[in-house]
N, C-alpha and C. Protein backbone atom coordinates (compact mmCIF):
# COMPACT_ATOMS: atom_id res chain seq x y z
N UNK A 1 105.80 104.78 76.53
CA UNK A 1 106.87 104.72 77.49
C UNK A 1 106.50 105.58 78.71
N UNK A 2 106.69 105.14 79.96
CA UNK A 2 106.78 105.71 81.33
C UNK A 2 107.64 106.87 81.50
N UNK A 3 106.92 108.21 82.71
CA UNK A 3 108.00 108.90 82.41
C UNK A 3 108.58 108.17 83.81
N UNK A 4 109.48 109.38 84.41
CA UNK A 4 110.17 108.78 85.39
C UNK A 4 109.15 108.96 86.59
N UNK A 5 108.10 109.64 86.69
CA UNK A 5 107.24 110.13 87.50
C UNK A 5 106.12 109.01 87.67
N UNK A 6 105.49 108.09 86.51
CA UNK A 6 104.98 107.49 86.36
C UNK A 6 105.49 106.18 87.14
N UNK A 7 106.65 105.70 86.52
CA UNK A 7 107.39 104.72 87.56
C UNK A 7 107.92 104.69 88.83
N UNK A 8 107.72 106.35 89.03
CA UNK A 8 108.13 106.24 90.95
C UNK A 8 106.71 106.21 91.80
N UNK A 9 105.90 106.45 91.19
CA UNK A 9 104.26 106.22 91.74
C UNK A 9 104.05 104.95 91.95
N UNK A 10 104.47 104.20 90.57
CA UNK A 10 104.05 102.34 90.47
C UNK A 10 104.90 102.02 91.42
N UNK A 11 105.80 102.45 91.85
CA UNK A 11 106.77 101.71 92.52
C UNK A 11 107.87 100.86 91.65
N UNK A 12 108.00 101.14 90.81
CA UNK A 12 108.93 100.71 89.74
C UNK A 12 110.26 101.56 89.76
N UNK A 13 111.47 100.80 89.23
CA UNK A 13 112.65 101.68 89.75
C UNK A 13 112.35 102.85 88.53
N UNK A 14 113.56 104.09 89.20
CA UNK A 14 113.09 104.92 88.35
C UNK A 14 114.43 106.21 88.82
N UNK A 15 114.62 107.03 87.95
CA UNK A 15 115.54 108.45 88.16
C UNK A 15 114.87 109.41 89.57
N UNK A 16 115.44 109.41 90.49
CA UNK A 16 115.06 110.89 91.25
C UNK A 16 116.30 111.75 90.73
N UNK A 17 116.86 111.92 90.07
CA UNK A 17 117.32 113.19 89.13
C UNK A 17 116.78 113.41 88.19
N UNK A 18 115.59 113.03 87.36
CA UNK A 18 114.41 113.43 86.68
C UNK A 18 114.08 115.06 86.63
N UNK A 19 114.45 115.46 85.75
CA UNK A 19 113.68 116.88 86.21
C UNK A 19 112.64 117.23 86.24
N UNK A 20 111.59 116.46 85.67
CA UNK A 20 110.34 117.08 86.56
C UNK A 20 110.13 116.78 88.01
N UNK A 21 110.66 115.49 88.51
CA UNK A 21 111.04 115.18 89.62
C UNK A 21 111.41 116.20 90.63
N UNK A 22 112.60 116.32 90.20
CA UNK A 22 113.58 117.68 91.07
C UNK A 22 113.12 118.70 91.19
N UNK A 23 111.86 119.18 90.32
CA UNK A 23 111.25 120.71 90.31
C UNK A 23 110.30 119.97 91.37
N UNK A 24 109.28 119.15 91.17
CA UNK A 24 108.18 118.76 92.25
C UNK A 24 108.97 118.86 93.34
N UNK A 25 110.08 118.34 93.95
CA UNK A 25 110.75 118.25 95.54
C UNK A 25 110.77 119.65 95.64
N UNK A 26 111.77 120.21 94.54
CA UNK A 26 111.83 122.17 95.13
C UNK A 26 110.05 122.68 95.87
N UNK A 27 109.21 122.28 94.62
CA UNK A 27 108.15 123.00 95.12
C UNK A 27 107.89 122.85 96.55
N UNK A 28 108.07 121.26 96.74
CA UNK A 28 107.61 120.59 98.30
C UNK A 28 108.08 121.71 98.99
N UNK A 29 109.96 121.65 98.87
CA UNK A 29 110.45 122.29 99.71
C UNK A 29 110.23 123.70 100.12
N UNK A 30 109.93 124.57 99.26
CA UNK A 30 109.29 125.71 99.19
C UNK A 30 108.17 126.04 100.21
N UNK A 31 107.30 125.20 100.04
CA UNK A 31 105.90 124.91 100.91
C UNK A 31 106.34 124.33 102.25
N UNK A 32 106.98 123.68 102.37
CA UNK A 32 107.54 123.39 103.31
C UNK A 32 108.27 124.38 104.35
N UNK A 33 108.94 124.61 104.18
CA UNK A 33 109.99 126.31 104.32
C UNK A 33 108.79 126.89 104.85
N UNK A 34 107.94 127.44 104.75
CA UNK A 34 106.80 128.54 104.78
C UNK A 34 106.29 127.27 106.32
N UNK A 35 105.74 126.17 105.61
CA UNK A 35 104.75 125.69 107.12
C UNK A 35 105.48 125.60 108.37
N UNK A 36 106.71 125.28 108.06
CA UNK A 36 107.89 124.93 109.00
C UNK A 36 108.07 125.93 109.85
N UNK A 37 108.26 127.58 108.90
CA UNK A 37 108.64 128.56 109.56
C UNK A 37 107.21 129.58 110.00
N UNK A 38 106.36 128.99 109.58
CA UNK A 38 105.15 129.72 110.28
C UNK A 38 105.00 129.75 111.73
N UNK A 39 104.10 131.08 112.35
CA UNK A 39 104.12 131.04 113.00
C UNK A 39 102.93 129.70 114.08
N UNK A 40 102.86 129.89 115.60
CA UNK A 40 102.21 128.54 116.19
C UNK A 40 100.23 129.37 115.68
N UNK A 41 100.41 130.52 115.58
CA UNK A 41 98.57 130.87 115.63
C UNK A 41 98.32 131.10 114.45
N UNK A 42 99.16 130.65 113.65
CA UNK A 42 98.78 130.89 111.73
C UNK A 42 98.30 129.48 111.41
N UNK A 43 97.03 129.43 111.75
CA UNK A 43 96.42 127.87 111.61
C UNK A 43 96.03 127.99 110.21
N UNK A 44 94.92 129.16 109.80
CA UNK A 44 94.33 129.26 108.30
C UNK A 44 95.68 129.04 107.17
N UNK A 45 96.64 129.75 107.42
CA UNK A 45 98.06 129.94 106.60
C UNK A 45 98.57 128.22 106.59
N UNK A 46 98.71 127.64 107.96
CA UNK A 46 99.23 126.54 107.84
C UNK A 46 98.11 125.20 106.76
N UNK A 47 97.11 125.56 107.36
CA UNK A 47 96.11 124.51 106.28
C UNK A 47 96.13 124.80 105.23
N UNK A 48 96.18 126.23 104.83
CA UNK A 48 96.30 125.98 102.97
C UNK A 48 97.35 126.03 102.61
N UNK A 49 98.69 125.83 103.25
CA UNK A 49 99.95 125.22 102.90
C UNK A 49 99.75 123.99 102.79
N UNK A 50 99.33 123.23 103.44
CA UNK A 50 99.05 122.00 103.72
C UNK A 50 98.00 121.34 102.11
N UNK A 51 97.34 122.03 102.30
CA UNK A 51 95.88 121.85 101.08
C UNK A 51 96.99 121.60 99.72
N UNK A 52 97.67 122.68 99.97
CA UNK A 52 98.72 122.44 98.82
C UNK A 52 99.65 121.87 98.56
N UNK A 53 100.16 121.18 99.43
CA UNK A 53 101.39 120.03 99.47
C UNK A 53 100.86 118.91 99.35
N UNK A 54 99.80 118.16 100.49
CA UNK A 54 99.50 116.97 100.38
C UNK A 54 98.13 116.28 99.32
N UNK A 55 98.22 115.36 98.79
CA UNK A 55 97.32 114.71 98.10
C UNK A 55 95.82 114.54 98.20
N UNK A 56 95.27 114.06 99.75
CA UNK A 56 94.18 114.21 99.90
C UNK A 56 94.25 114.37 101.60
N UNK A 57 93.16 115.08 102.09
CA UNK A 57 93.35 115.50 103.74
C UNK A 57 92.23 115.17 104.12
N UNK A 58 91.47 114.30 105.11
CA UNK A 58 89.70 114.71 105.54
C UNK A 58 90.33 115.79 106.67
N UNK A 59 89.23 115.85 106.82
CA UNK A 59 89.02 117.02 108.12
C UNK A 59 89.86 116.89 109.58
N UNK A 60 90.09 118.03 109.78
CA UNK A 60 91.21 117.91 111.34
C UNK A 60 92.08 117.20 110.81
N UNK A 61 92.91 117.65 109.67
CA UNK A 61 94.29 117.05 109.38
C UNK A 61 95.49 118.13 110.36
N UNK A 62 96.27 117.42 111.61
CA UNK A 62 96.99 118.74 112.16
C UNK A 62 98.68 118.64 112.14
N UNK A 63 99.05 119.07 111.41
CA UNK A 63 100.73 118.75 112.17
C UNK A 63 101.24 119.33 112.43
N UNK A 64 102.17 119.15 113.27
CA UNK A 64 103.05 119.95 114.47
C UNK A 64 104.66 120.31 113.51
N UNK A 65 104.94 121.63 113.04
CA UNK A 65 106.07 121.76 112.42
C UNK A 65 107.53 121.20 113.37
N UNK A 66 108.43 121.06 113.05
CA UNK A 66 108.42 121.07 111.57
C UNK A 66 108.01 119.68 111.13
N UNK A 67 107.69 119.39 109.87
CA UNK A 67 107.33 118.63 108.87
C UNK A 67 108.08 118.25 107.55
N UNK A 68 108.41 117.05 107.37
CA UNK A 68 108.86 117.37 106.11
C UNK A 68 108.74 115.95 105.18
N UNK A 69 108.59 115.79 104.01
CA UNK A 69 108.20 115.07 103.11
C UNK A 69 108.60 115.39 101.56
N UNK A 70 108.74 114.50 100.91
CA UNK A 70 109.72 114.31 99.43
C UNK A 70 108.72 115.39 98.65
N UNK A 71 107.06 114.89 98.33
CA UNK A 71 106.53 115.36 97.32
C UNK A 71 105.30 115.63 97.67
N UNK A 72 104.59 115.22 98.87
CA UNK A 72 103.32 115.58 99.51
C UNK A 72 102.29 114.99 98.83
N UNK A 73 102.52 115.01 97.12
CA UNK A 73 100.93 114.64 96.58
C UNK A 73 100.94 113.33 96.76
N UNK A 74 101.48 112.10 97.02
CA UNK A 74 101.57 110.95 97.19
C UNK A 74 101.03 110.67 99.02
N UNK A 75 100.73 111.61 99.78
CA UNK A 75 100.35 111.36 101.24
C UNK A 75 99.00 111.68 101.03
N UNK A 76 98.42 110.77 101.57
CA UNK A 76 96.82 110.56 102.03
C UNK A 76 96.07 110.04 102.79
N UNK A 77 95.63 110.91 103.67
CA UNK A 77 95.47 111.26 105.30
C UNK A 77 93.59 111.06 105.59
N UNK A 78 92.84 110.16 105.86
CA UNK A 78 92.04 110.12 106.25
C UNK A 78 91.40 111.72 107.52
N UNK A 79 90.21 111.18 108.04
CA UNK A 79 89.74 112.54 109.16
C UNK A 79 90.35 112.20 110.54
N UNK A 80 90.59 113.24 111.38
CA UNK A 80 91.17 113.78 112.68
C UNK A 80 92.44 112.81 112.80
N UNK A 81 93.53 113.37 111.70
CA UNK A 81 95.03 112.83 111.89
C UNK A 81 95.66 113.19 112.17
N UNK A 82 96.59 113.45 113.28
CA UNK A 82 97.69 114.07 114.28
C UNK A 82 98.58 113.91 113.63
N UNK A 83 100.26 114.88 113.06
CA UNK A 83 101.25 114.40 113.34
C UNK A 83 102.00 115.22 114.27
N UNK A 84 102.87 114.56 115.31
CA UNK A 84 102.97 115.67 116.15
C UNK A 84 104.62 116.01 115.73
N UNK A 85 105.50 116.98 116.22
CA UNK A 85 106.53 117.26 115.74
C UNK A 85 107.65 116.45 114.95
N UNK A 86 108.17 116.62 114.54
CA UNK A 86 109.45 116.56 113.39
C UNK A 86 108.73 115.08 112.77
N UNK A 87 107.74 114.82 112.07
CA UNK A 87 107.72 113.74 111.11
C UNK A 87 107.93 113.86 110.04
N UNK A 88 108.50 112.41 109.22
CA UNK A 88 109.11 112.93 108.37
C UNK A 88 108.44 111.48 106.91
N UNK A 89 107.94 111.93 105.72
CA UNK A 89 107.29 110.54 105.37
C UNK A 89 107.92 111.20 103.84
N UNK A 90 108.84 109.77 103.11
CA UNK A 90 109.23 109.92 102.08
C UNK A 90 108.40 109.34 101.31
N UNK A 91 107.43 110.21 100.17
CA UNK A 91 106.35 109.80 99.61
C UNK A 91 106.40 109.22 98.40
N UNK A 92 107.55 108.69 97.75
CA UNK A 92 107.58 108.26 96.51
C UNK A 92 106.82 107.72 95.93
N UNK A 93 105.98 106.81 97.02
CA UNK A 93 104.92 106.16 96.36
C UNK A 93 103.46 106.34 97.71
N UNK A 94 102.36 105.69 97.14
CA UNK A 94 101.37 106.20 98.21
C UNK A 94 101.72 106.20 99.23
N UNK A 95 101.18 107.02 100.26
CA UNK A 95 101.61 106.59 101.84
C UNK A 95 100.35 107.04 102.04
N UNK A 96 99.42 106.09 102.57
CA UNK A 96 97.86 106.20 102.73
C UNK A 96 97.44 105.90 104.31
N UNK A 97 96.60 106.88 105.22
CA UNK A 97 96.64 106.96 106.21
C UNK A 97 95.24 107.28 106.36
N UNK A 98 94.86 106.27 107.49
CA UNK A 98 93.11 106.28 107.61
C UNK A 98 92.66 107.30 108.64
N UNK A 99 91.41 107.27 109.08
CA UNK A 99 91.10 108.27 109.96
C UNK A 99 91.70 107.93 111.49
N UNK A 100 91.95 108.67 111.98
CA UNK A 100 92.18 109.25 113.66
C UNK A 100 93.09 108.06 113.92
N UNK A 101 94.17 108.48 112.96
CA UNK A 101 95.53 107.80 113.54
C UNK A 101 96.98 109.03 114.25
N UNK A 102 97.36 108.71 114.87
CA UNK A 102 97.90 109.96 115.69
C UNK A 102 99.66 109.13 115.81
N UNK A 103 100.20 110.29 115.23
CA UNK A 103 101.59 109.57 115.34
C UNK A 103 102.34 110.85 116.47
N UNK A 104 103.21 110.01 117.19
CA UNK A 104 104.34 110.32 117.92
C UNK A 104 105.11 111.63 117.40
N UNK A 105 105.78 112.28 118.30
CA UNK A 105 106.89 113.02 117.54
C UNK A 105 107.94 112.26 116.79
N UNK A 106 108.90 112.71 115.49
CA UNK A 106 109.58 111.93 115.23
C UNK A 106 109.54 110.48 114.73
N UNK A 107 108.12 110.59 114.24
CA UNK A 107 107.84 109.07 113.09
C UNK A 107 108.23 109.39 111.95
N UNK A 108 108.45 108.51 111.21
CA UNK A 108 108.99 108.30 109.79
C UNK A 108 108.39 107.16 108.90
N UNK A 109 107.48 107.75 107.93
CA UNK A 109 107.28 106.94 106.77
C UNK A 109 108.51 106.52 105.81
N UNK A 110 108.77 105.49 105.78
CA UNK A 110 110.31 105.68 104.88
C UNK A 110 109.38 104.35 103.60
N UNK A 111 108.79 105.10 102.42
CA UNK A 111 108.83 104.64 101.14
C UNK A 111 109.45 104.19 99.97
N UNK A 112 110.77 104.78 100.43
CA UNK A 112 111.45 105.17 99.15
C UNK A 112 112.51 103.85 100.18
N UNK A 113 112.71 103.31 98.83
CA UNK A 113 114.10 102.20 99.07
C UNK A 113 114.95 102.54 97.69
N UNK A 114 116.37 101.63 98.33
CA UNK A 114 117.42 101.58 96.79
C UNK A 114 117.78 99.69 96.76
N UNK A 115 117.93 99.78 95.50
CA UNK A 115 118.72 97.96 95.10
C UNK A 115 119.73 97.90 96.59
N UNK A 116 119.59 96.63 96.59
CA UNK A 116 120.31 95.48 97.78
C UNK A 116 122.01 95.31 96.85
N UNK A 117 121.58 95.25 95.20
CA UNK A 117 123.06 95.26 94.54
C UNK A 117 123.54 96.45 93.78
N UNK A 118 124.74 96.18 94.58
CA UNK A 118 125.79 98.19 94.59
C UNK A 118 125.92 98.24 93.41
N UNK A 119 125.99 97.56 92.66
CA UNK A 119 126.43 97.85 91.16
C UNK A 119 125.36 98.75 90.73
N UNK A 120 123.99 98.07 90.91
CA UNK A 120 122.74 98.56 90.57
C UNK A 120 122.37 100.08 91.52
N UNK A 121 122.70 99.87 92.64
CA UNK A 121 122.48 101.13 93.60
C UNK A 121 123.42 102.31 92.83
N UNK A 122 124.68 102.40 92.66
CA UNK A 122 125.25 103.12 92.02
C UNK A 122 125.01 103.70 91.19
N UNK A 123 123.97 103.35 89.92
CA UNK A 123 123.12 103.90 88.83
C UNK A 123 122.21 105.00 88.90
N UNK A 124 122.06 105.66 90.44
CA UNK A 124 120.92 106.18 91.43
C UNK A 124 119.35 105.75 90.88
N UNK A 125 119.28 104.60 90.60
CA UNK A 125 118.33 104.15 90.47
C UNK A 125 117.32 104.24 92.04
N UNK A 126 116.07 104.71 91.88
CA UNK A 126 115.83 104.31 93.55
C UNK A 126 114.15 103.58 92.94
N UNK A 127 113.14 103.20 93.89
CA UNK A 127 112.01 103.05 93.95
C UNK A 127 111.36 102.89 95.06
N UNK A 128 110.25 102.17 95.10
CA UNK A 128 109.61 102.12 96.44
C UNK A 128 108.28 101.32 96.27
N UNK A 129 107.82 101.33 97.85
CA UNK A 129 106.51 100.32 97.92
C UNK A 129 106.01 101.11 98.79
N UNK A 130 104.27 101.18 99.01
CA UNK A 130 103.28 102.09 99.22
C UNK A 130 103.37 101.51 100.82
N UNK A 131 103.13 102.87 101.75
CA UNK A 131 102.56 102.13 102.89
C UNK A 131 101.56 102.54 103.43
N UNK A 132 100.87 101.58 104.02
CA UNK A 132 99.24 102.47 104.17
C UNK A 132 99.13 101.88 105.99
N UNK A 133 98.28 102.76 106.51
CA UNK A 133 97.90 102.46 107.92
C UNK A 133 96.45 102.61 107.76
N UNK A 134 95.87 101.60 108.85
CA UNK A 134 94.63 101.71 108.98
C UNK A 134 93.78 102.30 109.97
N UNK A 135 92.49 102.49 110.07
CA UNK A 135 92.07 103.37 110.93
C UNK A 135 92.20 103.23 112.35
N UNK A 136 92.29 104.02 113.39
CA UNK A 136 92.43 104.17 114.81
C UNK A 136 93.77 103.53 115.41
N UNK A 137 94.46 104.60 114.52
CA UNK A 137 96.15 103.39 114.86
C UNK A 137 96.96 104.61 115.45
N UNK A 138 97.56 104.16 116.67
CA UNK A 138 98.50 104.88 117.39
C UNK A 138 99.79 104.63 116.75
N UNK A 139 101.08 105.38 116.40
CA UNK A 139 102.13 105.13 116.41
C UNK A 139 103.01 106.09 117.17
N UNK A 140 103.72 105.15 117.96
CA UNK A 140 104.70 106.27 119.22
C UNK A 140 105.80 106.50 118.68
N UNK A 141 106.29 107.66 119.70
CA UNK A 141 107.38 108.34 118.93
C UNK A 141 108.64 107.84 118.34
N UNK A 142 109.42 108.09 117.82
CA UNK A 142 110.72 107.70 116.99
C UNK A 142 110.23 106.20 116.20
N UNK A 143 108.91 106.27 116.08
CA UNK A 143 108.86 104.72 115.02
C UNK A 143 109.19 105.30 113.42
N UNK A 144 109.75 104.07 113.12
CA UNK A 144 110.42 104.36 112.00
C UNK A 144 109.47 103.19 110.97
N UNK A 145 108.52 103.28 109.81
CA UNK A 145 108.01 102.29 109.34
C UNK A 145 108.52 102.04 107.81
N UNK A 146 108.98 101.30 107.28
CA UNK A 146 109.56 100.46 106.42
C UNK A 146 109.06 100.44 104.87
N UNK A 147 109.37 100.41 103.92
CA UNK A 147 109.14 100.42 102.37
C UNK A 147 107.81 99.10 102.65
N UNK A 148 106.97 99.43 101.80
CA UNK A 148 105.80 98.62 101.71
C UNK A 148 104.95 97.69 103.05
N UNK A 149 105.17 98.22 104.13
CA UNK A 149 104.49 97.64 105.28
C UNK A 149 102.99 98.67 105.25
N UNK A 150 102.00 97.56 106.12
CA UNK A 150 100.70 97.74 106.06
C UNK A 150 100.27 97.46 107.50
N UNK A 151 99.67 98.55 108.45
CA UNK A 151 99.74 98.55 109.68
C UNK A 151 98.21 98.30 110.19
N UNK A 152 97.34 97.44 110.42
CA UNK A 152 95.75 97.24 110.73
C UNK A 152 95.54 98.43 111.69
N UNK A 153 94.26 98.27 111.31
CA UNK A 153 93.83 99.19 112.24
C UNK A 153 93.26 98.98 113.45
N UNK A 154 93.21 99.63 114.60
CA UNK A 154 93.11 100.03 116.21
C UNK A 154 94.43 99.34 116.55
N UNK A 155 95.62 98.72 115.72
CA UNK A 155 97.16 98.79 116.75
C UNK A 155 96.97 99.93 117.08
N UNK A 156 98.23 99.48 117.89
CA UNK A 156 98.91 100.13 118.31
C UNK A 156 100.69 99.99 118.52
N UNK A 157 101.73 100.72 117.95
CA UNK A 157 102.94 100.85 117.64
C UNK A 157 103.67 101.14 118.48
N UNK A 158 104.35 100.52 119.25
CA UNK A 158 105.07 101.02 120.40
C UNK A 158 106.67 102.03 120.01
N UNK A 159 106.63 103.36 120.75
CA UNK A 159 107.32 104.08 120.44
C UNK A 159 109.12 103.07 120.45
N UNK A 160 109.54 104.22 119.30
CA UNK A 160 111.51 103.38 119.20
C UNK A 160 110.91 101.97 118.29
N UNK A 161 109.67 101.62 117.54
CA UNK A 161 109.83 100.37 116.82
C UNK A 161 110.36 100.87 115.29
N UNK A 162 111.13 99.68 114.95
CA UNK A 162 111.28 99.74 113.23
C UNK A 162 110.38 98.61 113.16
N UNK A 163 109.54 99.16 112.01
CA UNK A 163 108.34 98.07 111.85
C UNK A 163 108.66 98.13 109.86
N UNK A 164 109.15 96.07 110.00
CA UNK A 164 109.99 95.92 108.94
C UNK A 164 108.75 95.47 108.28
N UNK A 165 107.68 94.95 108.82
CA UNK A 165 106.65 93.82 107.99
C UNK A 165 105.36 94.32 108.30
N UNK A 166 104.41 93.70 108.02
CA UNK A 166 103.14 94.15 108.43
C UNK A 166 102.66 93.76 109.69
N UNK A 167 101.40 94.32 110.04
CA UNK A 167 101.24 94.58 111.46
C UNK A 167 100.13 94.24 111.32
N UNK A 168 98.66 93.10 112.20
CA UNK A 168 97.76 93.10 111.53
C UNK A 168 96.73 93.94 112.29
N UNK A 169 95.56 94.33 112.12
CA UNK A 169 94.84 94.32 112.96
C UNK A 169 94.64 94.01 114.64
N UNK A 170 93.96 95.16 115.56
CA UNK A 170 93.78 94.93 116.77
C UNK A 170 95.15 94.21 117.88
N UNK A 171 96.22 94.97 117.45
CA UNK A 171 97.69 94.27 117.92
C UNK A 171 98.35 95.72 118.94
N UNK A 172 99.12 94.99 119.92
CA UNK A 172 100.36 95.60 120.76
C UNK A 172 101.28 95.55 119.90
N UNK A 173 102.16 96.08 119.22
CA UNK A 173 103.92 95.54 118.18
C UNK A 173 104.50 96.68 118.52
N UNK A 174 106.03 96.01 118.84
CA UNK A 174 106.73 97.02 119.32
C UNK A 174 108.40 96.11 118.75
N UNK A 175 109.26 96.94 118.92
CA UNK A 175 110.56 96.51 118.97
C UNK A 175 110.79 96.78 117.85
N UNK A 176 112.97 96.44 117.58
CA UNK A 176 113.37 96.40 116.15
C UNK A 176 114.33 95.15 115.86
N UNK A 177 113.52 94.58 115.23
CA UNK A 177 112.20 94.61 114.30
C UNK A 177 111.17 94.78 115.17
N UNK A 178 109.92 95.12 114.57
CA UNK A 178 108.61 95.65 115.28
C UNK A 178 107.92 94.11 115.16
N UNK A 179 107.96 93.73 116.22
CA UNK A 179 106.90 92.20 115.80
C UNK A 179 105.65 91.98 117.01
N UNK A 180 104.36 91.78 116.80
CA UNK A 180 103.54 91.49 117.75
C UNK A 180 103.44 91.19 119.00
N UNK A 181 103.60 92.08 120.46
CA UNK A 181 103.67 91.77 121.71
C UNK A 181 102.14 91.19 122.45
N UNK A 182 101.03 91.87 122.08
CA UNK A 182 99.93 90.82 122.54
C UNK A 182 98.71 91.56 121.40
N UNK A 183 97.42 90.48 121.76
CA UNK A 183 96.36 90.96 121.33
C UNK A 183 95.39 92.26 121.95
N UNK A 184 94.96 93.08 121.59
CA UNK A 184 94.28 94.43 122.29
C UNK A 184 93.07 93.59 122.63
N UNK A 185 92.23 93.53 123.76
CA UNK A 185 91.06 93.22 123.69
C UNK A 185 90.14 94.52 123.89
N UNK A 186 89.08 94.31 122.84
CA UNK A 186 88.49 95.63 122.67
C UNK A 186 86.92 94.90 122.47
């Protein structure tokens, strides 16, 4: 049998009142608290806060506090990845991020979904679907990206999009819904 930890990774519904659950978020939050409230020239302090919250980092992983995220070990950040102030990525399940993608102030990974039926939502059942971006991808500020969307790499995300679906490769997408405005020629 699955614990509840096991099924919020698969993306399978599952308890976030779990208590091993609820202790992993405290820890986040804990670590969090500290990077948030660090100071701007405590870079060494801020990276091994960082080392310790998130899952996997390449090199020149930087973000701009505050920061905040469900469980951290589920985020995985390719080399030279920007986030710049208040982002916020609910990690229930992977949220996988390639190299030298640079997000906006105020982006949001949103992973974590609940049932469409209240009966079922009521149960606090929640789950989620992984979202991954690919390499050399801009996303502008206040984009908000969606339970299981997959963003190609060298888009680019035009700031204020909710990006409900996937995005493919070498694209302009903007709006809400976020849908394809032209091809990049590169």
């Amino acid at each position: 049998m699955k614990t509840e930890k096991q099924k919020m990774i698969a993306g399978e519904p599952y308890l976030a009142s779990d208590k091993t659950l609820t202790q992993e978020r405290l820890v986040a939050r804990k670590i969090l608290k500290s990077f948030n409230e660090s100071e701007p020239d405590e870079a060494e302090k801020r990276k091994g806060l960082l080392d310790q919250l998130v899952g996997k980092a390449g090199k020149n992983f930087h973000i701009e506090p505050p920061f905040y995220c469900d469980y951290g070990y589920n985020i995985e950040v390719g080399e030279d990845v920007f986030f710049n102030f208040n982002c916020i990525v609910l990690d229930v399940t992977p949220v996988k991020l390639g190299s030298r993608v640079l997000c906006g102030p105020n982006v949001q990974f949103y992973a974590a979904t609940h049932p469409m039926d209240a009966d079922l939502r009521g149960t606090m059942i929640e789950s989620g679907k992984p979202i991954t971006v690919g390499d050399d991808v801009w996303i502008g500020g206040s984009v908000v990206i969606c339970p299981g969307v997959k963003i190609g790499s060298r888009s680019v995300i035009g700031a204020g999009s909710v990006v409900t679906r996937d995005i493919p490769d070498d694209v302009f997408a903007a709006g809400n819904p976020c849908k394809v405005i032209k091809k990049l020629n590169l």
